[in-house]
N, C-alpha and C. Protein backbone atom coordinates (compact mmCIF):
# COMPACT_ATOMS: atom_id res chain seq x y z
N UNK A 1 -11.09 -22.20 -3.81
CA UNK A 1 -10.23 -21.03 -3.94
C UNK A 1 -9.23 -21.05 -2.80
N UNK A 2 -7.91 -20.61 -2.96
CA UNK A 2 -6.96 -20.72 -1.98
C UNK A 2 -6.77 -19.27 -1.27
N UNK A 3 -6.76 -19.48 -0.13
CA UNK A 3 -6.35 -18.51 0.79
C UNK A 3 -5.47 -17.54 0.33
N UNK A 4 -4.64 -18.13 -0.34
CA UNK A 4 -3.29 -17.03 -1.01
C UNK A 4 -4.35 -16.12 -2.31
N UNK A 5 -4.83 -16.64 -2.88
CA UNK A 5 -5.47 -16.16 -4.12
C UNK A 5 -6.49 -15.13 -3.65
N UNK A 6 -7.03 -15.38 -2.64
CA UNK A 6 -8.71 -14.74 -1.78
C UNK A 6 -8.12 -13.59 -1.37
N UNK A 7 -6.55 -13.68 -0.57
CA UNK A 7 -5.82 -12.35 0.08
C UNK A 7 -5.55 -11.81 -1.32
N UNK A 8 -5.35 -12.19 -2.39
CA UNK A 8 -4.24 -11.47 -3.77
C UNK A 8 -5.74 -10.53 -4.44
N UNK A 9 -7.16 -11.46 -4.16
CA UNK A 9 -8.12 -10.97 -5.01
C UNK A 9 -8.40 -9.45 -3.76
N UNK A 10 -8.81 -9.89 -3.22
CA UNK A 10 -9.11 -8.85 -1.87
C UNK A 10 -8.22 -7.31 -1.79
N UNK A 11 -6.89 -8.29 -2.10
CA UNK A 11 -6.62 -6.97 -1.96
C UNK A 11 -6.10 -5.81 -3.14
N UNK A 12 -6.35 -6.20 -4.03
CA UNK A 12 -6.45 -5.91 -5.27
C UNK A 12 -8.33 -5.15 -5.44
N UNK A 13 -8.58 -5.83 -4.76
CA UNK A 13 -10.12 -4.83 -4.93
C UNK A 13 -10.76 -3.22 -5.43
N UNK A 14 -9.69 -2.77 -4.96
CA UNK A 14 -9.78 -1.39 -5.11
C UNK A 14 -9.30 -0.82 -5.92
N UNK A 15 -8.68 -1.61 -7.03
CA UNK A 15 -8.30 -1.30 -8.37
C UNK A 15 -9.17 -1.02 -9.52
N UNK A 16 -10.60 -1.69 -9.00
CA UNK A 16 -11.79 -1.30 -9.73
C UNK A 16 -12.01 -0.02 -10.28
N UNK A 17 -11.96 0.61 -8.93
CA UNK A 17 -12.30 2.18 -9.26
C UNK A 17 -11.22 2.85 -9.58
N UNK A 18 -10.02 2.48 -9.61
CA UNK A 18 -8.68 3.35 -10.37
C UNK A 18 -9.38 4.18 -11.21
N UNK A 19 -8.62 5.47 -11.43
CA UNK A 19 -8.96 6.53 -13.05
C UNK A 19 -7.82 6.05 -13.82
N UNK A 20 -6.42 4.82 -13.77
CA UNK A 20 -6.14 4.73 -14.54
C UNK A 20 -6.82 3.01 -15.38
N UNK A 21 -7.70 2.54 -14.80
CA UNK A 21 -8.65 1.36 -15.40
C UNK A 21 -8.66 1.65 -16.90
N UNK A 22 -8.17 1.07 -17.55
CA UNK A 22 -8.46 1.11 -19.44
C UNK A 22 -7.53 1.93 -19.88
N UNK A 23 -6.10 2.57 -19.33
CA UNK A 23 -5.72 3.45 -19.58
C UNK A 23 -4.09 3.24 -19.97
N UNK A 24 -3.33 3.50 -21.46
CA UNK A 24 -1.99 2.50 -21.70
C UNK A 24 -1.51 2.42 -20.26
N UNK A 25 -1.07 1.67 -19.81
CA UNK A 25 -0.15 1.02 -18.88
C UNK A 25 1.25 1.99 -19.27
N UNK A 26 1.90 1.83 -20.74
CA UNK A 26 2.92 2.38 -20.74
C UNK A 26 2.97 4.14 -20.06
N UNK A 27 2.18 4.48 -20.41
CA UNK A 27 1.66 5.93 -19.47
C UNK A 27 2.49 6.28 -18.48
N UNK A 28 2.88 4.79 -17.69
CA UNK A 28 2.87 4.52 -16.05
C UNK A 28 4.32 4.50 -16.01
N UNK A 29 5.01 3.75 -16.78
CA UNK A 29 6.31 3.24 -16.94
C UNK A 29 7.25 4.19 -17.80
N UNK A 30 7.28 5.35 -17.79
CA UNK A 30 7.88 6.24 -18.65
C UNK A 30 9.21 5.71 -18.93
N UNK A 31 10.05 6.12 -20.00
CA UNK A 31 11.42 5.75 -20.18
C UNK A 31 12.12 6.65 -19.16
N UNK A 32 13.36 6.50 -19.15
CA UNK A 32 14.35 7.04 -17.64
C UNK A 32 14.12 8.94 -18.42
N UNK A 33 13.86 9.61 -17.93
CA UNK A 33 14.25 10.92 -17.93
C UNK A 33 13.01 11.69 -18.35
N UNK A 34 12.33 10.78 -18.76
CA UNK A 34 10.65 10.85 -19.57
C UNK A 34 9.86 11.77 -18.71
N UNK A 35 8.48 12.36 -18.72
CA UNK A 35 7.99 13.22 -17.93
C UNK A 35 6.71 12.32 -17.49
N UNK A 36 6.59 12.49 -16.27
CA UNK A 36 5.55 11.41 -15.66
C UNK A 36 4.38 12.73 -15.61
N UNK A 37 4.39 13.38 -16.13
CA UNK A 37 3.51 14.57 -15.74
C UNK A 37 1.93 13.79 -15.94
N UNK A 38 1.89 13.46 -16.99
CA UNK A 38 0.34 12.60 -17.71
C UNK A 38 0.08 11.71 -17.14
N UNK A 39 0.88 10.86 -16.47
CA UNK A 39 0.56 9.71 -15.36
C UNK A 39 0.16 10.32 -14.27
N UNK A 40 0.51 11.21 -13.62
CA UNK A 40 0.36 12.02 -12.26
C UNK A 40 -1.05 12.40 -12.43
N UNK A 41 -1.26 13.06 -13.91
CA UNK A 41 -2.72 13.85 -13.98
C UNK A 41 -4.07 12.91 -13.72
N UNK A 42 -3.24 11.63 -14.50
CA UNK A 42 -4.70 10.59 -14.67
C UNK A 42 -4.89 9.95 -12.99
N UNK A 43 -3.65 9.96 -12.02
CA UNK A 43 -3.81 9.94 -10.47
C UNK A 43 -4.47 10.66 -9.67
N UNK A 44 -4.44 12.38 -10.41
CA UNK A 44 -4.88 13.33 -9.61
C UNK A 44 -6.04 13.14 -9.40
N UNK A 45 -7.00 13.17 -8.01
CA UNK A 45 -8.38 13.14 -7.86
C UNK A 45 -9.03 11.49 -7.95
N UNK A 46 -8.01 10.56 -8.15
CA UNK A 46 -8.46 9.00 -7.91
C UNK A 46 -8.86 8.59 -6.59
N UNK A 47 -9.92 8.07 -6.81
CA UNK A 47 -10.54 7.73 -5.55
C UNK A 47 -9.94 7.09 -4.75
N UNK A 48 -8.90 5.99 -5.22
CA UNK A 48 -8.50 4.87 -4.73
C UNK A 48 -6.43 5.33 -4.59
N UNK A 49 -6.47 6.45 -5.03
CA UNK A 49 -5.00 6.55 -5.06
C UNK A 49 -3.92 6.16 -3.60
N UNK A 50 -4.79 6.88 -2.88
CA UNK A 50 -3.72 6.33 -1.15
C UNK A 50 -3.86 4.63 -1.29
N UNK A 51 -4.53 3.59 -1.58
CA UNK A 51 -4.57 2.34 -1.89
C UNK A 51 -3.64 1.99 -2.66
N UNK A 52 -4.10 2.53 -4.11
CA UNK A 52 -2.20 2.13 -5.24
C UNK A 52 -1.18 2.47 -4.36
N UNK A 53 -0.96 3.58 -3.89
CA UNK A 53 -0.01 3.78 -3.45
C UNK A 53 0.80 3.02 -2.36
N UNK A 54 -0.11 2.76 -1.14
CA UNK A 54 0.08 1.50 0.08
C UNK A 54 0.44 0.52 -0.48
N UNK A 55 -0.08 -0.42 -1.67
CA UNK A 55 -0.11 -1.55 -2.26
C UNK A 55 1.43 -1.15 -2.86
N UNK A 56 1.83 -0.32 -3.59
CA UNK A 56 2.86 -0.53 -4.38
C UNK A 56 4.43 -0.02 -3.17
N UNK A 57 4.27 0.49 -1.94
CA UNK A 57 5.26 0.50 -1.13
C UNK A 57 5.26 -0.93 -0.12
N UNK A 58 4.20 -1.41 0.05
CA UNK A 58 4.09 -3.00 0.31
C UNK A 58 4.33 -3.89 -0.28
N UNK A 59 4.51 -3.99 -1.63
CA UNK A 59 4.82 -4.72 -2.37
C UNK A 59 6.33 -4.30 -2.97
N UNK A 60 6.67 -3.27 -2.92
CA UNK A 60 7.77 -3.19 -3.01
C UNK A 60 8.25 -2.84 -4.92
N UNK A 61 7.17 -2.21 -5.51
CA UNK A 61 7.13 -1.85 -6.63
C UNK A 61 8.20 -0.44 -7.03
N UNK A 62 9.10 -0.44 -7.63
CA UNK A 62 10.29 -0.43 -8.22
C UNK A 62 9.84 0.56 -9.28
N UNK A 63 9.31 0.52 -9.84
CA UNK A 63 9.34 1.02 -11.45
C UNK A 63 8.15 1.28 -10.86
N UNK A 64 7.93 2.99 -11.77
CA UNK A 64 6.00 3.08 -12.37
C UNK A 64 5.84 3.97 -11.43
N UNK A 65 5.01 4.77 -12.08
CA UNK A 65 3.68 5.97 -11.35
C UNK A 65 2.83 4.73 -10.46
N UNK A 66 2.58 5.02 -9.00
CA UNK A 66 1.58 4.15 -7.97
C UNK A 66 1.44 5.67 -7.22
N UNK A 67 0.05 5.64 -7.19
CA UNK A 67 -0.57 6.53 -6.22
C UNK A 67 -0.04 7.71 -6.65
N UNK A 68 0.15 8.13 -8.01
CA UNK A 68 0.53 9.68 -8.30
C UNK A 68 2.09 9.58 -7.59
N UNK A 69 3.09 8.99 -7.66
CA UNK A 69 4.21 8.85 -7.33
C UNK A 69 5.29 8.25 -7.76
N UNK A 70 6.62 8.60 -8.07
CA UNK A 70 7.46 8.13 -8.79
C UNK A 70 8.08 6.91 -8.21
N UNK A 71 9.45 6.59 -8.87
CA UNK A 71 10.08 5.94 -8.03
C UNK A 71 10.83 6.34 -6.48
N UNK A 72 11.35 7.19 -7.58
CA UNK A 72 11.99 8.39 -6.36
C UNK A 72 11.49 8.58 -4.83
N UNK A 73 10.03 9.39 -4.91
CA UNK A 73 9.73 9.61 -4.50
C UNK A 73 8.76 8.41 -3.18
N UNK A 74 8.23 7.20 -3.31
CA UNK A 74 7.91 6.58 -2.98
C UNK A 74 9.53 5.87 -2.33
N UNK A 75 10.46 5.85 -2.48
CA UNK A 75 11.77 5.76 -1.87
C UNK A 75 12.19 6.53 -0.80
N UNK A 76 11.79 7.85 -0.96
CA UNK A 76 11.85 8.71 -0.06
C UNK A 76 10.52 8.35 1.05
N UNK A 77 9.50 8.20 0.57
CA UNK A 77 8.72 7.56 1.87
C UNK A 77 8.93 6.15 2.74
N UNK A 78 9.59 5.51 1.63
CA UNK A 78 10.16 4.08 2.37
C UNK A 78 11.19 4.67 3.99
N UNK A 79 11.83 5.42 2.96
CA UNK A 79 12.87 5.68 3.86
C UNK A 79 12.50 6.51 4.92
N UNK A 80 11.24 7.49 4.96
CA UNK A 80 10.74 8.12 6.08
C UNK A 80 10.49 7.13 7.10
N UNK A 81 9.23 6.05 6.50
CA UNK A 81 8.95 5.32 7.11
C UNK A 81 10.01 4.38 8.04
N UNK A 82 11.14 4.12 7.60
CA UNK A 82 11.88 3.26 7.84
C UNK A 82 12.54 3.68 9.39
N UNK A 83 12.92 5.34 9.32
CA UNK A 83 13.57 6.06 10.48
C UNK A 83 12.85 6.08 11.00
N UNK A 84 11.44 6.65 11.02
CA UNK A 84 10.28 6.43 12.12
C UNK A 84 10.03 5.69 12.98
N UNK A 85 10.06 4.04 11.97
CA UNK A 85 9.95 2.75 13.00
C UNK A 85 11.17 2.72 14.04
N UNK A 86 12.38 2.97 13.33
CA UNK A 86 13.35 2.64 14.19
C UNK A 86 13.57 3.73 15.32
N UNK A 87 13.41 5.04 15.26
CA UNK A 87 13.18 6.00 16.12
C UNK A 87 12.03 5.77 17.30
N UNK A 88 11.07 5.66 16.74
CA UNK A 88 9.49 4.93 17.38
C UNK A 88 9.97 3.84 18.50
N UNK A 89 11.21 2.49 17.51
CA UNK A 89 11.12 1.70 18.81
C UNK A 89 12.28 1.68 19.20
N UNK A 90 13.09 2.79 19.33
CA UNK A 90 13.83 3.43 20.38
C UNK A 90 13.57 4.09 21.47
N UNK A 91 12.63 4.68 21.66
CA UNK A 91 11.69 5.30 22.66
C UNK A 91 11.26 4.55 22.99
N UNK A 92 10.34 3.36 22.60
CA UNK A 92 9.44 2.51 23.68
C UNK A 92 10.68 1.63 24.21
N UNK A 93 11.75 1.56 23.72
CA UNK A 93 12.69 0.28 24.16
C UNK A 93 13.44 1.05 25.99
């Protein structure tokens, strides 16, 4: 087994326990204007949701409900995150 594959299985692990496991995929991917409301619900109370969520702003996932979160909105945390770091290492600099 390759190192690349062992990190891809690993960290994918926690997809096991998703509440959306067995559940249409299309759900996730609404058409543009569509209501993600039913994707959000099947997020609400997932054990593993702060995980989808980390995984899909690390990876850089574009499209789709991750961690009970839109596109939008997971954009808006990029971008929190983004001023933070650079604020963060303005002060230590």
């Amino acid at each position: 087994m390759s190192a690349e594959f062992e990190l891809e299985t690993e960290d994918l692990e926690w997809h096991r326990f998703a509440n959306c496991l067995g559940v249409d995929p299309d759900l996730f991917f609404p058409e543009r204007g569509a209501s993600t409301r039913e994707a959000k619900e099947v997020c609400r109370g997932c054990v593993v949701r702060d995980e989808c969520l980390e995984y899909a702003l690390e990876h850089g996932e574009k499209f789709g409900i991750w961690g009970g979160m839109s596109e939008r909105e997971r954009r808006r945390i990029r971008r929190e995150r983004s001023v933070q770091r650079r604020t963060g290492a303005t002060r230590t600099a």
